[in-house]
ModelCIF file with pLDDT and N, C-alpha, C, O atoms, coordinates in Angstrom:
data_MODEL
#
_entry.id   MODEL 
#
_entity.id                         1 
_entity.type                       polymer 
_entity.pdbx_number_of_molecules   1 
#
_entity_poly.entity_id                      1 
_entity_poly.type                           'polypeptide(L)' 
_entity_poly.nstd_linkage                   no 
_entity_poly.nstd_monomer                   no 
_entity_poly.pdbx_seq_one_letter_code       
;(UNK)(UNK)(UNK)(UNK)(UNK)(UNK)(UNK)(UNK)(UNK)(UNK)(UNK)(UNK)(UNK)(UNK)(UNK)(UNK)
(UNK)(UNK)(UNK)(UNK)(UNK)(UNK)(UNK)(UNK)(UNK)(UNK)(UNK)(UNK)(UNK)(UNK)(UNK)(UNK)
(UNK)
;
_entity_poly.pdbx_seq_one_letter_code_can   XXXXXXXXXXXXXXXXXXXXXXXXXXXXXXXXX 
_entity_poly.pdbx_strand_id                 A 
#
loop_
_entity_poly_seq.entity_id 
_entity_poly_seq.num 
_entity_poly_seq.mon_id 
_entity_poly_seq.hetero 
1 1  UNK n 
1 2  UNK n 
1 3  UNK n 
1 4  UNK n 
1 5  UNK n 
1 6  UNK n 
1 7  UNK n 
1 8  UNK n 
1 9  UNK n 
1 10 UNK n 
1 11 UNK n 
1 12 UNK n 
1 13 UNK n 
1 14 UNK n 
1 15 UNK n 
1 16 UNK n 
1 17 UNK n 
1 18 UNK n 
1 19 UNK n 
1 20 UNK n 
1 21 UNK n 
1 22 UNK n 
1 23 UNK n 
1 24 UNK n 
1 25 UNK n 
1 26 UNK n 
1 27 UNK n 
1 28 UNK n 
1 29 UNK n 
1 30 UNK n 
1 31 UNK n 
1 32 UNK n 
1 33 UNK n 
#
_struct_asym.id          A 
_struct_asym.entity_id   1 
#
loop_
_ma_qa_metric.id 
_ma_qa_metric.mode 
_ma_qa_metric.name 
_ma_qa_metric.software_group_id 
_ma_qa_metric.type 
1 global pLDDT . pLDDT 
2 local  pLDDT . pLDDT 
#
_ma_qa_metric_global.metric_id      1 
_ma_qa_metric_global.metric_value   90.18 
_ma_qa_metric_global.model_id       1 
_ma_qa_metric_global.ordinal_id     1 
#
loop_
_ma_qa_metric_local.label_asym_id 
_ma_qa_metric_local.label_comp_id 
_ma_qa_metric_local.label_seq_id 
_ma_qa_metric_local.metric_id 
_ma_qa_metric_local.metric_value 
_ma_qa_metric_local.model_id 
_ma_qa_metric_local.ordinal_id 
A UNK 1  2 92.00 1 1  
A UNK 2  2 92.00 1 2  
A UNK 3  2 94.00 1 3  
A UNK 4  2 92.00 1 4  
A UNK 5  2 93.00 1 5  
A UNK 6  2 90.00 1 6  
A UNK 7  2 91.00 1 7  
A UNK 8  2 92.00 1 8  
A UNK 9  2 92.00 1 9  
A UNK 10 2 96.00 1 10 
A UNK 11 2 96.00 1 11 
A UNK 12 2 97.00 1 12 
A UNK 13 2 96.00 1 13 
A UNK 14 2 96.00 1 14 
A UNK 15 2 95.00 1 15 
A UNK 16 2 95.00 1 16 
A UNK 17 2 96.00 1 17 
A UNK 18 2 97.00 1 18 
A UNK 19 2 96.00 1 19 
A UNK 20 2 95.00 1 20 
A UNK 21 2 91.00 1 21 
A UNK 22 2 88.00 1 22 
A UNK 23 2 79.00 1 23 
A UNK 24 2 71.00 1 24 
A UNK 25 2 78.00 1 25 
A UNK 26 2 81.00 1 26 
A UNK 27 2 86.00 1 27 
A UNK 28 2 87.00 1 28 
A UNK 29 2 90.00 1 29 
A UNK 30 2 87.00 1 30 
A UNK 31 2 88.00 1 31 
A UNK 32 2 85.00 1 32 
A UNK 33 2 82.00 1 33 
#
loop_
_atom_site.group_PDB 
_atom_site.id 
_atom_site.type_symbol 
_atom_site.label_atom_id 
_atom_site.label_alt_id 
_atom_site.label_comp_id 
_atom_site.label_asym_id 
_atom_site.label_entity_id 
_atom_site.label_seq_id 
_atom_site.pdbx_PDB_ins_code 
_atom_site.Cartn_x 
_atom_site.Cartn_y 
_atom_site.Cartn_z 
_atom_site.occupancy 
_atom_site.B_iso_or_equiv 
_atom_site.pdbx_formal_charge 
_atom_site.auth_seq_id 
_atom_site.auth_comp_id 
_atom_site.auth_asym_id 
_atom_site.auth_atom_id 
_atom_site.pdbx_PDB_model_num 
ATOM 1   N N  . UNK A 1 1  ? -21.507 -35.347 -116.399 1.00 92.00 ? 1  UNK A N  1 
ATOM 2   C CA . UNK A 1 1  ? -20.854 -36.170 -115.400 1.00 92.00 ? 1  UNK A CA 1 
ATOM 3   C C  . UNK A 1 1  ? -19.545 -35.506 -114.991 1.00 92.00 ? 1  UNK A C  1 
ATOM 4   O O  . UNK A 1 1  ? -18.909 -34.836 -115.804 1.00 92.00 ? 1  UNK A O  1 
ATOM 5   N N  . UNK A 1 2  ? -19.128 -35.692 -113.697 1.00 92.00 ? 2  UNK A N  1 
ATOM 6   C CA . UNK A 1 2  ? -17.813 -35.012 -113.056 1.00 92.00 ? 2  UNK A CA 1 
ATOM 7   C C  . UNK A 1 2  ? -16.905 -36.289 -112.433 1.00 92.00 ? 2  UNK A C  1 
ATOM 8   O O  . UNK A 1 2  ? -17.250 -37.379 -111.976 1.00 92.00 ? 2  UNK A O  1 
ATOM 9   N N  . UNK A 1 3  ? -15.586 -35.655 -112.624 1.00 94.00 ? 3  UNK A N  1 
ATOM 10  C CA . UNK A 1 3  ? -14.772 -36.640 -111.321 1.00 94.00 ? 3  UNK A CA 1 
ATOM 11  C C  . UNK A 1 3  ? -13.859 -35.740 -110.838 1.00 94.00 ? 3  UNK A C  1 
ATOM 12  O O  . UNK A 1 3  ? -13.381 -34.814 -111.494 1.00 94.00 ? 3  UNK A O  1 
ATOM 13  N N  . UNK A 1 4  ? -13.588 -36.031 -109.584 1.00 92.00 ? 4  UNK A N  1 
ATOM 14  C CA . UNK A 1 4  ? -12.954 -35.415 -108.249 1.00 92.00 ? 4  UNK A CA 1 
ATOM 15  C C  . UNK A 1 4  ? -12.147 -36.160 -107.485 1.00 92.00 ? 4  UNK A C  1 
ATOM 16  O O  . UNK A 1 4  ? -12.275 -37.270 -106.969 1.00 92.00 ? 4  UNK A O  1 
ATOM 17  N N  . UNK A 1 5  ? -11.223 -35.296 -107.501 1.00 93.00 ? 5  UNK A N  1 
ATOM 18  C CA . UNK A 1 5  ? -9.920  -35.786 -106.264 1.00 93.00 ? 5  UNK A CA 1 
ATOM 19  C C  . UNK A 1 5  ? -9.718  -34.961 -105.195 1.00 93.00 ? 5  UNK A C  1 
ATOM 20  O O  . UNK A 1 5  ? -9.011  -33.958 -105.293 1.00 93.00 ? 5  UNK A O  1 
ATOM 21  N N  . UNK A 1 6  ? -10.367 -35.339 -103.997 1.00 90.00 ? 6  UNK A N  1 
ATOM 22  C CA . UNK A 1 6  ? -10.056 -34.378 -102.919 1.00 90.00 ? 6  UNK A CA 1 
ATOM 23  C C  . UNK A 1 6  ? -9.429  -35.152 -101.263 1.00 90.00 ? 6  UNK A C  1 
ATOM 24  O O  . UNK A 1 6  ? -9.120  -36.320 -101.030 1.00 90.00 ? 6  UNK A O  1 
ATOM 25  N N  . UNK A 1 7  ? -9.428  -33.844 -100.288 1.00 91.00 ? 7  UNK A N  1 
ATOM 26  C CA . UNK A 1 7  ? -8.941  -34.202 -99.183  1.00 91.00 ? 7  UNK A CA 1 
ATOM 27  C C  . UNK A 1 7  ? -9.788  -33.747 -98.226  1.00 91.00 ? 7  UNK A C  1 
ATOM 28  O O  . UNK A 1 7  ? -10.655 -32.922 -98.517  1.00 91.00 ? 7  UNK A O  1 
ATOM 29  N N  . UNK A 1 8  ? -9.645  -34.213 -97.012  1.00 92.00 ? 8  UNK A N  1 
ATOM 30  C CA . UNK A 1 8  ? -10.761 -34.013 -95.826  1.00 92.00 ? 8  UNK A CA 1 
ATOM 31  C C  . UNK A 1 8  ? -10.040 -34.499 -94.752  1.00 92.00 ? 8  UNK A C  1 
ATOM 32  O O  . UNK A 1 8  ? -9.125  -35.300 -94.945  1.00 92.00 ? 8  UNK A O  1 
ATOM 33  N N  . UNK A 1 9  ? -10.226 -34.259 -94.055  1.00 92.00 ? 9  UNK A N  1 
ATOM 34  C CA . UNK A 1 9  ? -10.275 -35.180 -92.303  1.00 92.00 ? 9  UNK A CA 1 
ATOM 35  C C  . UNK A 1 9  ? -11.706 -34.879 -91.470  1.00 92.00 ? 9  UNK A C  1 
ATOM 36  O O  . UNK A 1 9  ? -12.496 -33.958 -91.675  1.00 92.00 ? 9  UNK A O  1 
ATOM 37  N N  . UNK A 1 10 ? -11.789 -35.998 -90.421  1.00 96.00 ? 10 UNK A N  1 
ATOM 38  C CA . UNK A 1 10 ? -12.574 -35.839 -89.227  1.00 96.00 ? 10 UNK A CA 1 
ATOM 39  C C  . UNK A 1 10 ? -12.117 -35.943 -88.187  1.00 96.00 ? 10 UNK A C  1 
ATOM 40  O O  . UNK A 1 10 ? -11.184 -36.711 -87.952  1.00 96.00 ? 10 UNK A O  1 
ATOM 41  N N  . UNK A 1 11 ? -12.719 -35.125 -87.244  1.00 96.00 ? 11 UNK A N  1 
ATOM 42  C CA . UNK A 1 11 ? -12.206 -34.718 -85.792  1.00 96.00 ? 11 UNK A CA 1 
ATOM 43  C C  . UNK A 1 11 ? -13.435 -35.580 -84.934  1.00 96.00 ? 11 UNK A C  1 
ATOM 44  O O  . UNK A 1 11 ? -14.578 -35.123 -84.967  1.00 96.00 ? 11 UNK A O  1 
ATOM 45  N N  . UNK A 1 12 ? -13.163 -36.779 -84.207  1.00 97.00 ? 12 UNK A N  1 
ATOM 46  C CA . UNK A 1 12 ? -14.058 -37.177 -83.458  1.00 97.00 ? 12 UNK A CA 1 
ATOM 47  C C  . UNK A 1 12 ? -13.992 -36.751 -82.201  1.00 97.00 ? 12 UNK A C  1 
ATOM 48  O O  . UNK A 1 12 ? -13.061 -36.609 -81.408  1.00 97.00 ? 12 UNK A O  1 
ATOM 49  N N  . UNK A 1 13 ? -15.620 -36.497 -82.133  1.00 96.00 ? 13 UNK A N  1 
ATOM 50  C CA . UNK A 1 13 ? -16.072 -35.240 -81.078  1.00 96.00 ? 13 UNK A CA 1 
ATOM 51  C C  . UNK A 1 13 ? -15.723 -36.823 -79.453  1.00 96.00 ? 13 UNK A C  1 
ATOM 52  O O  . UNK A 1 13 ? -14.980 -36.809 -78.472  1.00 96.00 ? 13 UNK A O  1 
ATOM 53  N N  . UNK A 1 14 ? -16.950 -38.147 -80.123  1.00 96.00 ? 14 UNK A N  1 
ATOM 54  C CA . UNK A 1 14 ? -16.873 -39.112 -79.501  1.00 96.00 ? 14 UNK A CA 1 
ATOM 55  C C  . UNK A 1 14 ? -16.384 -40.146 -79.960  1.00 96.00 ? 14 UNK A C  1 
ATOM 56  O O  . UNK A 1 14 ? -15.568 -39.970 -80.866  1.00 96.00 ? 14 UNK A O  1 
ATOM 57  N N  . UNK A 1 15 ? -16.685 -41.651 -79.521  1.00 95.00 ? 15 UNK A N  1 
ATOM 58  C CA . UNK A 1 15 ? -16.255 -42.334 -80.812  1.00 95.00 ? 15 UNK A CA 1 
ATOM 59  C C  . UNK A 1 15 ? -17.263 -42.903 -82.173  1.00 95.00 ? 15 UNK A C  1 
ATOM 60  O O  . UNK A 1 15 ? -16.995 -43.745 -83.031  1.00 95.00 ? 15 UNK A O  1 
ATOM 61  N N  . UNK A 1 16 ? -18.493 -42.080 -81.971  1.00 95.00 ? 16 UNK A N  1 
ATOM 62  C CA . UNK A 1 16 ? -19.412 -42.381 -82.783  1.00 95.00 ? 16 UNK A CA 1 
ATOM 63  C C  . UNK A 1 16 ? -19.608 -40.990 -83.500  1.00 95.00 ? 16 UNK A C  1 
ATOM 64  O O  . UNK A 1 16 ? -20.205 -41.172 -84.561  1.00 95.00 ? 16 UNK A O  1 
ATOM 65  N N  . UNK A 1 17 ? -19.343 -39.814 -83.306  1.00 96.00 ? 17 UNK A N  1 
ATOM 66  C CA . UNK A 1 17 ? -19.250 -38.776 -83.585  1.00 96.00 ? 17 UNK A CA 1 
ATOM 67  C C  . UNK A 1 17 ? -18.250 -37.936 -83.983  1.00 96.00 ? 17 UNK A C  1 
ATOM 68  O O  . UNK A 1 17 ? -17.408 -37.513 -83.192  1.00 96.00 ? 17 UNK A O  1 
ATOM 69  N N  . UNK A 1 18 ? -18.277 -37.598 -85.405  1.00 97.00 ? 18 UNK A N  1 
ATOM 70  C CA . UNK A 1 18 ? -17.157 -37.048 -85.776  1.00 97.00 ? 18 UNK A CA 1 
ATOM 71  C C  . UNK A 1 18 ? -17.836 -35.327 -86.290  1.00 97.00 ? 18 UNK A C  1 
ATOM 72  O O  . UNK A 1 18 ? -19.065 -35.312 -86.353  1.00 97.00 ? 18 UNK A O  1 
ATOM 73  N N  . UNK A 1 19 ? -17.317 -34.336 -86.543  1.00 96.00 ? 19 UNK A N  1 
ATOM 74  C CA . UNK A 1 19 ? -16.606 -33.312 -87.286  1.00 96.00 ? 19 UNK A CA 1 
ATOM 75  C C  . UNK A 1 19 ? -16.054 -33.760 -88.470  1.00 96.00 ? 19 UNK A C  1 
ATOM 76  O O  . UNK A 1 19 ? -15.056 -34.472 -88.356  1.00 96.00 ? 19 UNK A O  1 
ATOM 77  N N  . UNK A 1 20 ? -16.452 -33.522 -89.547  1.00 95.00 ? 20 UNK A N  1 
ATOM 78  C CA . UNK A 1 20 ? -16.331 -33.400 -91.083  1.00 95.00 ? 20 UNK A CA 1 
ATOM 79  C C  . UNK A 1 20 ? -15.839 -32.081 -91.352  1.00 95.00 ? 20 UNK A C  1 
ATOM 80  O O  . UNK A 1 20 ? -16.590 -31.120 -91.184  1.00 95.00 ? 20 UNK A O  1 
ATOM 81  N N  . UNK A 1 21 ? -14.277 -31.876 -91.881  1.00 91.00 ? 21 UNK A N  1 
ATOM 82  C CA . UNK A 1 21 ? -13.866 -30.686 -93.056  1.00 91.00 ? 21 UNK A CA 1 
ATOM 83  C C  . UNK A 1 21 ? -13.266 -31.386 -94.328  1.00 91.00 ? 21 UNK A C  1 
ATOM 84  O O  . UNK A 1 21 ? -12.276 -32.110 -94.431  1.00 91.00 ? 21 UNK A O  1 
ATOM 85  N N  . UNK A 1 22 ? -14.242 -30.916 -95.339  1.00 88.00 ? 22 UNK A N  1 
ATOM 86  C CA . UNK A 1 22 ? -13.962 -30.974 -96.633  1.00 88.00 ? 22 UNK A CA 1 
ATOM 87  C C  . UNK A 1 22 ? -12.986 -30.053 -97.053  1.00 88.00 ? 22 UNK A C  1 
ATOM 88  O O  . UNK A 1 22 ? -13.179 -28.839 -96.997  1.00 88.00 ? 22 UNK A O  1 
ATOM 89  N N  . UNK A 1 23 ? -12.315 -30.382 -97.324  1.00 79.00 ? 23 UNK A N  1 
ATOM 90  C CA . UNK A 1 23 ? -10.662 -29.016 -97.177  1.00 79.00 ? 23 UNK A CA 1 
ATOM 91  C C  . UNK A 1 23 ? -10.836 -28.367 -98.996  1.00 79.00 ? 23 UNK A C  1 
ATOM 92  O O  . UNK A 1 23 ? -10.940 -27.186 -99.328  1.00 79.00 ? 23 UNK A O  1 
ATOM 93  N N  . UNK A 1 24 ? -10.818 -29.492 -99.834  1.00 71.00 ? 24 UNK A N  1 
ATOM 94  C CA . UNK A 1 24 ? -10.966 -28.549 -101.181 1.00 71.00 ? 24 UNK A CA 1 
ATOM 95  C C  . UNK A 1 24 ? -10.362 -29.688 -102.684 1.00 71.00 ? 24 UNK A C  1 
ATOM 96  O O  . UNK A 1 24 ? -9.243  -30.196 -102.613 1.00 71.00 ? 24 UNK A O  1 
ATOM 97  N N  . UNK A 1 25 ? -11.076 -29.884 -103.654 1.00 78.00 ? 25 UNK A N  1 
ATOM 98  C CA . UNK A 1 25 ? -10.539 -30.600 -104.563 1.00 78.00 ? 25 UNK A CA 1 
ATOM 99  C C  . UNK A 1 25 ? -8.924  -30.067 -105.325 1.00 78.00 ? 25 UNK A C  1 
ATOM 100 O O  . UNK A 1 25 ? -8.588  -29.071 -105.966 1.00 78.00 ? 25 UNK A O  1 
ATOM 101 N N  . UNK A 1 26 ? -8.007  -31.665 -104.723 1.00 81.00 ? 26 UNK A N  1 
ATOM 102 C CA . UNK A 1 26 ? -6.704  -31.059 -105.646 1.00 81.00 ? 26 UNK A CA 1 
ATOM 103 C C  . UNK A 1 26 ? -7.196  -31.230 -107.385 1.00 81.00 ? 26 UNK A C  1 
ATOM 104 O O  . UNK A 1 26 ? -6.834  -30.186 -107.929 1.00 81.00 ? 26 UNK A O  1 
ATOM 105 N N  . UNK A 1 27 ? -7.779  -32.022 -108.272 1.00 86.00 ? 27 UNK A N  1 
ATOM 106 C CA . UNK A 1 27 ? -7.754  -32.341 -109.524 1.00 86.00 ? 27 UNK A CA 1 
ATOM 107 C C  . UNK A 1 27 ? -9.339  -32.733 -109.563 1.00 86.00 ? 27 UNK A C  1 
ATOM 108 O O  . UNK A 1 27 ? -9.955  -33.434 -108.760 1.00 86.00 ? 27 UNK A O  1 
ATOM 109 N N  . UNK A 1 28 ? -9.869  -32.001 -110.864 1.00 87.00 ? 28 UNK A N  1 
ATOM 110 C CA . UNK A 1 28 ? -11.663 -32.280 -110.856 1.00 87.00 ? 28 UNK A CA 1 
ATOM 111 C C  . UNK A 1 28 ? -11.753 -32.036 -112.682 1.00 87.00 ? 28 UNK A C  1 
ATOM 112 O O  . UNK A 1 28 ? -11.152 -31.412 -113.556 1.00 87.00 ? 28 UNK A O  1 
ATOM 113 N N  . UNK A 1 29 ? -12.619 -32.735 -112.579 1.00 90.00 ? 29 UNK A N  1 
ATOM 114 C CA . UNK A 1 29 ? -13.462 -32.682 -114.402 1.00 90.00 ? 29 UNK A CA 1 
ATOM 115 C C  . UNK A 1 29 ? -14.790 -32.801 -114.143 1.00 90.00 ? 29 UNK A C  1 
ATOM 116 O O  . UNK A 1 29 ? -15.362 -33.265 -113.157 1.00 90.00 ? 29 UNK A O  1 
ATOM 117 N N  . UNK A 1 30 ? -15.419 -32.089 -115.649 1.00 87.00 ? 30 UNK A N  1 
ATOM 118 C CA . UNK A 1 30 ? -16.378 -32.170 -115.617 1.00 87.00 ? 30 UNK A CA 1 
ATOM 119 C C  . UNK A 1 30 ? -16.780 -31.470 -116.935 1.00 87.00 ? 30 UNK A C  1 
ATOM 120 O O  . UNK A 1 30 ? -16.346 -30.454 -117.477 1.00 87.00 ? 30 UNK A O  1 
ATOM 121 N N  . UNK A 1 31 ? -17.754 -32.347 -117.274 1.00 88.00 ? 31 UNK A N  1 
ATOM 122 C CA . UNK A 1 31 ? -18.294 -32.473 -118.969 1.00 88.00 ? 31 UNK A CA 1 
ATOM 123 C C  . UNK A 1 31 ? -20.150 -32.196 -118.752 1.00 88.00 ? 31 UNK A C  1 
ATOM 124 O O  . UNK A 1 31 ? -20.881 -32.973 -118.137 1.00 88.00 ? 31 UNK A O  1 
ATOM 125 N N  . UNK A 1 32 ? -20.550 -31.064 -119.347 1.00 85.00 ? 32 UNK A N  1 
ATOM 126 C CA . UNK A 1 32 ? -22.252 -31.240 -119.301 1.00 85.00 ? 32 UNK A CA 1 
ATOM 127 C C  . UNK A 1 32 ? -22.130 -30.919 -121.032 1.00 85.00 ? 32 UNK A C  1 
ATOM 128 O O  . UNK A 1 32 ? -21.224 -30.646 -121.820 1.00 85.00 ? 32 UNK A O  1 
ATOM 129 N N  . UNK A 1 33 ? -23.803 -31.159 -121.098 1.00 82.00 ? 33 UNK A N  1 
ATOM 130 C CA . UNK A 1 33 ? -24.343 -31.055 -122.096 1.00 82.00 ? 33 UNK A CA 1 
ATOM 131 C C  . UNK A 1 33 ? -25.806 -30.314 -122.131 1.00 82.00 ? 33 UNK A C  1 
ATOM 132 O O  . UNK A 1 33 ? -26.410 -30.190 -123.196 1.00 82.00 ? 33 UNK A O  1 
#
């Protein structure tokens, strides 16, 4: 299992339509087995 802290914005193309950038996790974990 993982957890994540990140940032993003969207750029709406319309008003039903956006542009998604996932910019990059500030703080993340993660435990496997």
């Amino acid at each position: 299992f993982g957890a994540n802290l990140g940032l993003g914005l969207n750029y709406f193309v319309t008003e039903r339509f956006a542009i998604s950038f996932v910019l990059s996790d500030i703080l993340s974990y993660n435990s496997a087995k």
